[in-house]
C-alpha atoms as a PDB file:
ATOM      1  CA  UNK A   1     103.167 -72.664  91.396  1.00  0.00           C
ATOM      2  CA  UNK A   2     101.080 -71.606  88.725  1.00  0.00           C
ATOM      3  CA  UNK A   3     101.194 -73.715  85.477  1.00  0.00           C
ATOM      4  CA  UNK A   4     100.641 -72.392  82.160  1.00  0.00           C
ATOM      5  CA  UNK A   5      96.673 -74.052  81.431  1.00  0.00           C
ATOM      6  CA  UNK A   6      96.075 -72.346  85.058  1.00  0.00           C
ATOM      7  CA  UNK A   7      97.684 -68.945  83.722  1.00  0.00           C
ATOM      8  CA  UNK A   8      95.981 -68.925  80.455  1.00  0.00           C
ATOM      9  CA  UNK A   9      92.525 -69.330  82.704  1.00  0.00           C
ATOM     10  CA  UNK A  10      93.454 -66.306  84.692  1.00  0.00           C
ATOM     11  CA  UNK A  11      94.228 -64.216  81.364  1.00  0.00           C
ATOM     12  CA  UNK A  12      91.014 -65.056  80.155  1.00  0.00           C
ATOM     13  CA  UNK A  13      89.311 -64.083  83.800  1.00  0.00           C
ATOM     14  CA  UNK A  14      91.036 -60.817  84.457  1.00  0.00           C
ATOM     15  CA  UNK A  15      89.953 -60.331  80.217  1.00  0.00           C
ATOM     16  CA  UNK A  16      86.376 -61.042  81.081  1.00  0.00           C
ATOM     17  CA  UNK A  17      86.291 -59.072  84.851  1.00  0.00           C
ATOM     18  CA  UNK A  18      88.239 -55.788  83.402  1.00  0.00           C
ATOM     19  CA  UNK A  19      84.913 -54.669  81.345  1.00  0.00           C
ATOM     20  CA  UNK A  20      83.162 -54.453  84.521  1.00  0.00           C
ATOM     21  CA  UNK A  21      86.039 -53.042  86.333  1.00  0.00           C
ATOM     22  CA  UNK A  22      85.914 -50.389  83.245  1.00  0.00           C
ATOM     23  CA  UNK A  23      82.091 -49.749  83.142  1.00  0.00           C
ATOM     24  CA  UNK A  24      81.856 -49.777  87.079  1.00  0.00           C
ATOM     25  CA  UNK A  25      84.516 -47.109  87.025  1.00  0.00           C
ATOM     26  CA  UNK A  26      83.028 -44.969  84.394  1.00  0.00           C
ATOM     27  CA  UNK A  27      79.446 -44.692  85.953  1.00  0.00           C
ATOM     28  CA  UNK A  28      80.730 -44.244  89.453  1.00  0.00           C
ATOM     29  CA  UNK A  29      82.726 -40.691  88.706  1.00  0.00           C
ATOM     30  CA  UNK A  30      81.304 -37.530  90.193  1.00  0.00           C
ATOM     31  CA  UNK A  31      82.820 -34.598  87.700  1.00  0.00           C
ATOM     32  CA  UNK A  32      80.833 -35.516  84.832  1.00  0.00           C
ATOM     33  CA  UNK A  33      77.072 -36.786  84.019  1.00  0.00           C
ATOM     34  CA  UNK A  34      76.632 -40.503  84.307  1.00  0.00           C
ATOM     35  CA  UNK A  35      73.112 -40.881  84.815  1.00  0.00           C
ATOM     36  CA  UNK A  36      72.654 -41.035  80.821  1.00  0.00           C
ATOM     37  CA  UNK A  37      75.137 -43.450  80.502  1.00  0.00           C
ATOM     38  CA  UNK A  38      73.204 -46.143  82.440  1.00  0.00           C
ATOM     39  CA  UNK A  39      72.021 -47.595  79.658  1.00  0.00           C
ATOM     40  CA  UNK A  40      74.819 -46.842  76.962  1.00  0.00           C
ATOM     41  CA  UNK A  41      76.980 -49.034  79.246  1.00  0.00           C
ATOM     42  CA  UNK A  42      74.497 -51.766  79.511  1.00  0.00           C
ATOM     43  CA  UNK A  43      74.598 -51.967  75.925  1.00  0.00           C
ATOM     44  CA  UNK A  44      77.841 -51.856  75.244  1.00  0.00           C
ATOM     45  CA  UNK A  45      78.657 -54.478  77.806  1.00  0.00           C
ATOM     46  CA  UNK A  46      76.631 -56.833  76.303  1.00  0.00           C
ATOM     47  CA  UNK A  47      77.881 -56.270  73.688  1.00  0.00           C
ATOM     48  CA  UNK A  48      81.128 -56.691  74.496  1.00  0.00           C
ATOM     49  CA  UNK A  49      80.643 -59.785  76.335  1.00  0.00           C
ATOM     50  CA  UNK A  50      78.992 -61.380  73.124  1.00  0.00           C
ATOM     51  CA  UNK A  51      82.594 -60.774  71.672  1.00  0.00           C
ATOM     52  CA  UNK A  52      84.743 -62.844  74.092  1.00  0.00           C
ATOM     53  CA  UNK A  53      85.278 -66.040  73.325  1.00  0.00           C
ATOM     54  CA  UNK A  54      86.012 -67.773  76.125  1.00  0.00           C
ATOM     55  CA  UNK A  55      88.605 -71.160  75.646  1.00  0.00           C
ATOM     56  CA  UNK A  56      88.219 -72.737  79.108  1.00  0.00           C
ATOM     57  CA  UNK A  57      85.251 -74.500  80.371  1.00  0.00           C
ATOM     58  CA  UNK A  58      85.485 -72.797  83.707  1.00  0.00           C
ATOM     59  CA  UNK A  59      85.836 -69.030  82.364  1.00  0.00           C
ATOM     60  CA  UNK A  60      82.697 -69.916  79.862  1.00  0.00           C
ATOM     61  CA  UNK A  61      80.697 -70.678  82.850  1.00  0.00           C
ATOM     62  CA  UNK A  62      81.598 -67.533  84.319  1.00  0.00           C
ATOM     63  CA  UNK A  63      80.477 -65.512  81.348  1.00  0.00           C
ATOM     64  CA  UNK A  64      77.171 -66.933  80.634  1.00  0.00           C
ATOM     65  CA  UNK A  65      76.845 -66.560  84.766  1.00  0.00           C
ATOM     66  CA  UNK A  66      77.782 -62.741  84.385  1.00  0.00           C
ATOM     67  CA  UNK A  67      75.531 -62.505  80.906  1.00  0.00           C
ATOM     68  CA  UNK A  68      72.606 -63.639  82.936  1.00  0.00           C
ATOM     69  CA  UNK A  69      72.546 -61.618  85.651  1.00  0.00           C
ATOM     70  CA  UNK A  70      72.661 -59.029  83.836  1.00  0.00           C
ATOM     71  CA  UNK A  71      69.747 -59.934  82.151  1.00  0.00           C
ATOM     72  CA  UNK A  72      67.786 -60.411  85.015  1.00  0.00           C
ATOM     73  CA  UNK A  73      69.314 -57.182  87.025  1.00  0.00           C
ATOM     74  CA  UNK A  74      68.610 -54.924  84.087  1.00  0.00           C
ATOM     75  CA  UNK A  75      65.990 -56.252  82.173  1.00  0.00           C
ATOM     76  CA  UNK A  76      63.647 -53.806  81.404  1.00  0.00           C
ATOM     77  CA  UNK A  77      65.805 -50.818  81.792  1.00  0.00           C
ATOM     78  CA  UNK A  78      64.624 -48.577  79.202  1.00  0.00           C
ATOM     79  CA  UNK A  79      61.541 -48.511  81.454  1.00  0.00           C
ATOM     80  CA  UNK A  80      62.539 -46.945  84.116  1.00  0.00           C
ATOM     81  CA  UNK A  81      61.568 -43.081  83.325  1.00  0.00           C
ATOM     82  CA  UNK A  82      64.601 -41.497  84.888  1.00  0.00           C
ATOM     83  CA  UNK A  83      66.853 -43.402  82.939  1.00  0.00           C
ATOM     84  CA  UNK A  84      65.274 -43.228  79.484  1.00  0.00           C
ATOM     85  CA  UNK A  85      64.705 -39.317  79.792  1.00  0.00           C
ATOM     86  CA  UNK A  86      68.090 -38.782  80.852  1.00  0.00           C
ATOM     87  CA  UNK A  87      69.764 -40.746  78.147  1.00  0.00           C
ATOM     88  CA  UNK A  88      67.155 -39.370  75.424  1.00  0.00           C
ATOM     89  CA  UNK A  89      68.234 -35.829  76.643  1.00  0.00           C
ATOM     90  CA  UNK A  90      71.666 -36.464  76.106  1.00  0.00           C
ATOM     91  CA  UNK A  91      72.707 -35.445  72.768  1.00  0.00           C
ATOM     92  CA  UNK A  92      75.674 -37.903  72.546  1.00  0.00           C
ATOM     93  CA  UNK A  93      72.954 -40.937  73.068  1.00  0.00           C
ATOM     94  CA  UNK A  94      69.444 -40.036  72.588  1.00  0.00           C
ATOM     95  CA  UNK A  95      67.405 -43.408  71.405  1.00  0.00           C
ATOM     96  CA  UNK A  96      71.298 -44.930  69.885  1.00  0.00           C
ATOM     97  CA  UNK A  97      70.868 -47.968  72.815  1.00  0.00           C
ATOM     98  CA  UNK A  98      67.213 -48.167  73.075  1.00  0.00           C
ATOM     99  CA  UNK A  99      66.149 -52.012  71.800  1.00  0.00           C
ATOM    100  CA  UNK A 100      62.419 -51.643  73.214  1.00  0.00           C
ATOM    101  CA  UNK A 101      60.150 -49.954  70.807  1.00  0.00           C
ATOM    102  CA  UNK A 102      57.390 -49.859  73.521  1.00  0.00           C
ATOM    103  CA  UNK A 103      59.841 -47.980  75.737  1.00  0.00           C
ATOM    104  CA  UNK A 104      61.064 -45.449  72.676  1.00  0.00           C
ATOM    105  CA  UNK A 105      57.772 -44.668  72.132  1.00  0.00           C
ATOM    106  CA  UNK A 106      56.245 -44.013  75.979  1.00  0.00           C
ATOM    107  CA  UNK A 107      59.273 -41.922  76.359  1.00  0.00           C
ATOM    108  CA  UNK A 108      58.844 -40.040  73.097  1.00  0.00           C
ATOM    109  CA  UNK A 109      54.962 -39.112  74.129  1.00  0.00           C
ATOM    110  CA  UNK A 110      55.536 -38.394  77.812  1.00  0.00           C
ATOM    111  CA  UNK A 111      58.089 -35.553  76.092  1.00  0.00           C
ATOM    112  CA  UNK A 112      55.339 -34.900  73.929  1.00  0.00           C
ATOM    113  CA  UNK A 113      52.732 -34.405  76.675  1.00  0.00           C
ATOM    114  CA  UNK A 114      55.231 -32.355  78.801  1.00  0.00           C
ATOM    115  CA  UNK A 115      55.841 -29.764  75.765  1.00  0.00           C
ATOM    116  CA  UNK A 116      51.981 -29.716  75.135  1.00  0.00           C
ATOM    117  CA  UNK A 117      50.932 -28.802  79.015  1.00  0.00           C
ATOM    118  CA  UNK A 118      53.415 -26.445  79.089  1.00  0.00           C
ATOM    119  CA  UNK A 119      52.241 -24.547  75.641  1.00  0.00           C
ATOM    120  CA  UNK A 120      48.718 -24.331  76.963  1.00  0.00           C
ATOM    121  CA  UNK A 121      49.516 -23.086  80.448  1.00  0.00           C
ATOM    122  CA  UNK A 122      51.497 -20.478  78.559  1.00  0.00           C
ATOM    123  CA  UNK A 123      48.839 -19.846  76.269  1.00  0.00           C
ATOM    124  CA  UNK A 124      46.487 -19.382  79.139  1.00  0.00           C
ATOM    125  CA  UNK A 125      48.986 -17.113  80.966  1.00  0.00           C
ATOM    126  CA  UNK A 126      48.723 -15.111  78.450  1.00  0.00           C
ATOM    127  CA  UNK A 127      44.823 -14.272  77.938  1.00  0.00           C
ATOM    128  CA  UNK A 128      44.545 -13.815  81.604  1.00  0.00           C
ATOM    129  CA  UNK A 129      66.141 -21.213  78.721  1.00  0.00           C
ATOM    130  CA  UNK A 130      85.228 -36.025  78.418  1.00  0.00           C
ATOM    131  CA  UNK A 131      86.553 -37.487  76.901  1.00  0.00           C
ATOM    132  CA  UNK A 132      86.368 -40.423  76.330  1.00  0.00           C
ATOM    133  CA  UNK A 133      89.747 -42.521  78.135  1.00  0.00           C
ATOM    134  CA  UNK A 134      91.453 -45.297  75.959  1.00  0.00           C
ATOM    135  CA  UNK A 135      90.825 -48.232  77.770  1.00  0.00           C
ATOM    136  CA  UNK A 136      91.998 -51.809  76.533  1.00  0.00           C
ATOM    137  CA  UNK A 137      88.130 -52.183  77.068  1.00  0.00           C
ATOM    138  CA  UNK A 138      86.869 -49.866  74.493  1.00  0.00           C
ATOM    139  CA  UNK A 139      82.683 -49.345  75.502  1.00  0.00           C
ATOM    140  CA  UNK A 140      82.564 -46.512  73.442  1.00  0.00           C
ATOM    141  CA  UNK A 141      83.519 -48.646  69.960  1.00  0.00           C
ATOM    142  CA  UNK A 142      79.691 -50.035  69.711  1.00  0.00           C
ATOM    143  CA  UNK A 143      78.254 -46.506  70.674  1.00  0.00           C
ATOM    144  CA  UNK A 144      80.230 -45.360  67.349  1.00  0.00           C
ATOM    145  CA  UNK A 145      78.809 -47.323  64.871  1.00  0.00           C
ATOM    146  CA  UNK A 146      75.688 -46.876  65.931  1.00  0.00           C
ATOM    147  CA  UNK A 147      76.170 -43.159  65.978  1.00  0.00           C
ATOM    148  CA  UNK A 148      77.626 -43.242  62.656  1.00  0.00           C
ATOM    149  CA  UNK A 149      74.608 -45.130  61.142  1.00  0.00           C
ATOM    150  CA  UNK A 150      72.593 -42.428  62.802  1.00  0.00           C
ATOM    151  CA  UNK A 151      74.781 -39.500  60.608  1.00  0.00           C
ATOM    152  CA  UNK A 152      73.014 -40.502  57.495  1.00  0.00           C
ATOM    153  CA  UNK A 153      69.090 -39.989  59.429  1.00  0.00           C
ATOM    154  CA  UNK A 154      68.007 -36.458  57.670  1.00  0.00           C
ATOM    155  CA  UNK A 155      65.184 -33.872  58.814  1.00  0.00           C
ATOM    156  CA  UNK A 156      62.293 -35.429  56.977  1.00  0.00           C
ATOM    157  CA  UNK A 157      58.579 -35.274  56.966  1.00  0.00           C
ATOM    158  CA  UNK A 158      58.284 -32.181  59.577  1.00  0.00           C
ATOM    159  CA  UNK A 159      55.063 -31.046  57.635  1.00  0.00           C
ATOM    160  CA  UNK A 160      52.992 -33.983  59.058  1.00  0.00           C
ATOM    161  CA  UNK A 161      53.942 -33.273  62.936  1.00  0.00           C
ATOM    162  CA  UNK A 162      51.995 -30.737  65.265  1.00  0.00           C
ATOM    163  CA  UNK A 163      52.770 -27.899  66.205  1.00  0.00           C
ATOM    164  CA  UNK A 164      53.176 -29.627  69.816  1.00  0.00           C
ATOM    165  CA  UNK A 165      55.829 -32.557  68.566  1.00  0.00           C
ATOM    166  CA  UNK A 166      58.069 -30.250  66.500  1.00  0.00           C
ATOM    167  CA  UNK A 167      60.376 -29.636  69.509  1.00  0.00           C
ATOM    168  CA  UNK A 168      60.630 -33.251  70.220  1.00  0.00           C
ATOM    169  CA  UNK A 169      61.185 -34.634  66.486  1.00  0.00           C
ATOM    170  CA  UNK A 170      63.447 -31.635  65.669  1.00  0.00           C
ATOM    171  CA  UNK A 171      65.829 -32.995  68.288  1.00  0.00           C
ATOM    172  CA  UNK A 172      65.355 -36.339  67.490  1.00  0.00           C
ATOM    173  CA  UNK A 173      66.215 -36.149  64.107  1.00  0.00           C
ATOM    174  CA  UNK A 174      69.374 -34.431  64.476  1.00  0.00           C
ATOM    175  CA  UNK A 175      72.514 -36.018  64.142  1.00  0.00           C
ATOM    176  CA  UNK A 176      73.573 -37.629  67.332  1.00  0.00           C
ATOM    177  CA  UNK A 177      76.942 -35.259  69.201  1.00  0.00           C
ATOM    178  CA  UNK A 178      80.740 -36.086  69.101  1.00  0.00           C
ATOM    179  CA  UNK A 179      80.889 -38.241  72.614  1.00  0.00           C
ATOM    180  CA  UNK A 180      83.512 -36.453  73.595  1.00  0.00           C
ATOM    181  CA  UNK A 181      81.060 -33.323  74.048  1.00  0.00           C
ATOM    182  CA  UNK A 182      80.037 -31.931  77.327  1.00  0.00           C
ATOM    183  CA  UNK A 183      76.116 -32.673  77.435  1.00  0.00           C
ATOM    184  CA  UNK A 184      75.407 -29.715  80.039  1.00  0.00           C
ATOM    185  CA  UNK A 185      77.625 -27.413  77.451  1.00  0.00           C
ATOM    186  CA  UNK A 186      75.835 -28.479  74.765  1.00  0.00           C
ATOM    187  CA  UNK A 187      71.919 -27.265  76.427  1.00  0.00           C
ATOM    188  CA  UNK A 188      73.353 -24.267  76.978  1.00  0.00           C
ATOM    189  CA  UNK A 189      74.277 -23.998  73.381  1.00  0.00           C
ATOM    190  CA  UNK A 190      70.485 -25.376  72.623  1.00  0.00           C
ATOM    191  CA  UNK A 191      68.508 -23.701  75.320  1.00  0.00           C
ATOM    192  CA  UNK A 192      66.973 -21.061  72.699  1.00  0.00           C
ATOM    193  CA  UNK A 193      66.126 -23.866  69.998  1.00  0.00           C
ATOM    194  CA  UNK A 194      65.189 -26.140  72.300  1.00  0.00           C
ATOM    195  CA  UNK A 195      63.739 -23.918  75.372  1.00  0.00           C
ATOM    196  CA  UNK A 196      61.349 -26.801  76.713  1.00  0.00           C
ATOM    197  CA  UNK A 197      63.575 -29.761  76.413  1.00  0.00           C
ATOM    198  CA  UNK A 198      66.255 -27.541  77.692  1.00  0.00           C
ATOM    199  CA  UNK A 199      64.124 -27.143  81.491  1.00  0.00           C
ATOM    200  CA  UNK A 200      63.683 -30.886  81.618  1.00  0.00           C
ATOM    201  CA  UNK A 201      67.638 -31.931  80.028  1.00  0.00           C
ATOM    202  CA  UNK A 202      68.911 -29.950  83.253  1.00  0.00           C
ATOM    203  CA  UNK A 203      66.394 -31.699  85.440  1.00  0.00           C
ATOM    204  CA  UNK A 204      67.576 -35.093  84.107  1.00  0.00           C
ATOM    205  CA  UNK A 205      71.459 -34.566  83.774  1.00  0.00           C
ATOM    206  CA  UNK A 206      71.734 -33.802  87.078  1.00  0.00           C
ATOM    207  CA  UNK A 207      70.895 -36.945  88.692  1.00  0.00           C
ATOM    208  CA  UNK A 208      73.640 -39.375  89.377  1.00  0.00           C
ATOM    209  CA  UNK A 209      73.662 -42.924  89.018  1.00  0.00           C
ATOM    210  CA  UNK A 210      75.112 -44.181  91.414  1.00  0.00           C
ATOM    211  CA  UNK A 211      75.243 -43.717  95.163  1.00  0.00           C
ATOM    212  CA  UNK A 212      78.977 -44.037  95.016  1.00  0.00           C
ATOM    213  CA  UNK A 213      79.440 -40.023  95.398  1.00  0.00           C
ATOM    214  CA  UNK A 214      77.570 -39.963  98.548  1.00  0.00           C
ATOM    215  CA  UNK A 215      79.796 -43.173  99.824  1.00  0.00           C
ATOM    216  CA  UNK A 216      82.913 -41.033  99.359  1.00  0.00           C
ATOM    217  CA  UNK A 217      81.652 -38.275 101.662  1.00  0.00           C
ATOM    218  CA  UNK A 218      80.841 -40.525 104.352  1.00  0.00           C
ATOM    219  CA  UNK A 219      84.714 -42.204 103.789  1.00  0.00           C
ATOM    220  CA  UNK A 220      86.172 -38.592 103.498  1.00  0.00           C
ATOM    221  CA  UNK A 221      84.108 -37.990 107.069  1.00  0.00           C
ATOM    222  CA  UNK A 222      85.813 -41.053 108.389  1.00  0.00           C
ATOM    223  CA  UNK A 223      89.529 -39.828 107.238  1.00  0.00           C
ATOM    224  CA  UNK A 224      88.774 -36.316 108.809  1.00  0.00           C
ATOM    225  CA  UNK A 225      87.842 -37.478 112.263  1.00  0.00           C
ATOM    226  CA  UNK A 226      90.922 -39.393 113.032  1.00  0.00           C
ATOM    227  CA  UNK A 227      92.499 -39.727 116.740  1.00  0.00           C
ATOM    228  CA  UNK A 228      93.961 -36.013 116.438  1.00  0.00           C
ATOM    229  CA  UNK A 229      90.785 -34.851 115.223  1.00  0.00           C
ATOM    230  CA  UNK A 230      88.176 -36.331 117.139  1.00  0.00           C
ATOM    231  CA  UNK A 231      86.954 -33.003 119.041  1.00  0.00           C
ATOM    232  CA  UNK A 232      86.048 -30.962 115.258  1.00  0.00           C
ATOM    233  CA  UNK A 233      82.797 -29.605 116.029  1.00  0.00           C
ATOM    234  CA  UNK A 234      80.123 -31.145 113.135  1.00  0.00           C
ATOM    235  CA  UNK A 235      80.497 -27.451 111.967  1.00  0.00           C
ATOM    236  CA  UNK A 236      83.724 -27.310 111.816  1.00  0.00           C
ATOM    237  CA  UNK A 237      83.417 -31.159 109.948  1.00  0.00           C
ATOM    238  CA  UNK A 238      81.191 -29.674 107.159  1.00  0.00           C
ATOM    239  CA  UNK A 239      83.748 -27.282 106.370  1.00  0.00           C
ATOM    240  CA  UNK A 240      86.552 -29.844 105.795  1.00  0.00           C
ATOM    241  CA  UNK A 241      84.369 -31.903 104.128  1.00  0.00           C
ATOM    242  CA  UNK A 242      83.369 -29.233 102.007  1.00  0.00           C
ATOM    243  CA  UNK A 243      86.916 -28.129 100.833  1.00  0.00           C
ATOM    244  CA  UNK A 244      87.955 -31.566 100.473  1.00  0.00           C
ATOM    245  CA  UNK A 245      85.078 -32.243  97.959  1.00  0.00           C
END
């Protein structure tokens, strides 16, 4: 029998275990982009996990354990290209979550260097386009003050950038979206102000972050080739797979 010190320690567990259950959720979906919100949810998990206080001895241990590997599994994170382009094309997060200011800025010039190659090999062409749930675990609730710090940041200064970084700054230094937006909806919208960024946002966006989606087709296989099904030609298997998808 459970006594009440011993249920108090399991409150304060399941507490401590549901923001992962929350974040693991949330990046592991397949019907919406997730790739840009590797490093939103890092953030805000830390975050969050800077917030419990934990009573027990026992449950204390198990946050600083949790805290420090993910310290060591995601340190460095903003450096990993993929993941910095892909949140910095999202216009719910752009640089909101980025702490490194060596990894804001090599992000910032390889966008740079990308408009830049592409203007001159134009040029030379030429002489010769969810919402966010209500969880008891809100991860969005540090995103918003940071985004609402990031209302008052005004177009300033454009005179002084080339030609070259206008595209880049110009989206920069607009206000950061609702997060409730659609990110692929919202390039669309862009695509003509922003026709360069637009070409590498739906490159980015696309990518998941997870291999969780993939897992599911091989469990969805597995549930289609049962005992009554176990002579479906692997044509016949794509199909089902497909529909089920």
């Amino acid at each position: 029998m459970v006594n009440a010190s011993e249920l108090n320690k399991i409150k304060e567990v399941i507490e401590l275990l549901k923001c992962f259950e929350i974040v693991t959720r949330e990046i592991s979906a397949d019907t919406y982009v997730t790739i840009s919100k590797v490093i939103l949810l890092v953030s805000c998990l830390t975050e969050a996990l800077t917030k419990i206080s934990a009573q027990d001895a026992i449950v204390g241990e198990l946050k600083s354990e949790r805290q420090n590997n993910m310290n060591k599994r995601f340190d460095k994170l903003e450096f990993n290209s993929v993941l910095a382009l892909a949140t910095v094309l999202d216009p719910r997060f752009k640089f909101l979550h980025f702490k490194d200011a060596l990894a804001k800025n090599k992000t910032v010039l390889y966008l740079n260097s990308f408009i830049k190659n592409v203007n001159n090999s134009v040029s030379t062409s030429e002489s010769s386009d969810e919402c966010a749930t209500e969880n008891p675990f809100d991860y969005w609730s540090h995103h918003k003050q940071l985004a609402q710090q990031n209302m008052k940041y005004k177009f300033s200064n454009l005179s002084a950038i080339t030609t070259t970084e206008v595209e880049v700054q110009m989206y920069l230094r607009s206000v950061v979206a609702s997060t409730n937006q659609n990110p692929t909806e919202m390039w669309d919208d862009m695509k003509n102000v922003f026709p360069e960024l637009y070409k590498k946002a739906s490159k980015y966006l696309s990518f998941v972050a997870t291999s969780v989606s993939s897992e599911r087709i091989f469990s969805k296989a597995g549930a289609t080739i049962t005992q009554q099904r176990n002579r479906l030609t692997g044509k016949r298997l794509s199909k089902f797979l497909f529909l089920n998808a």
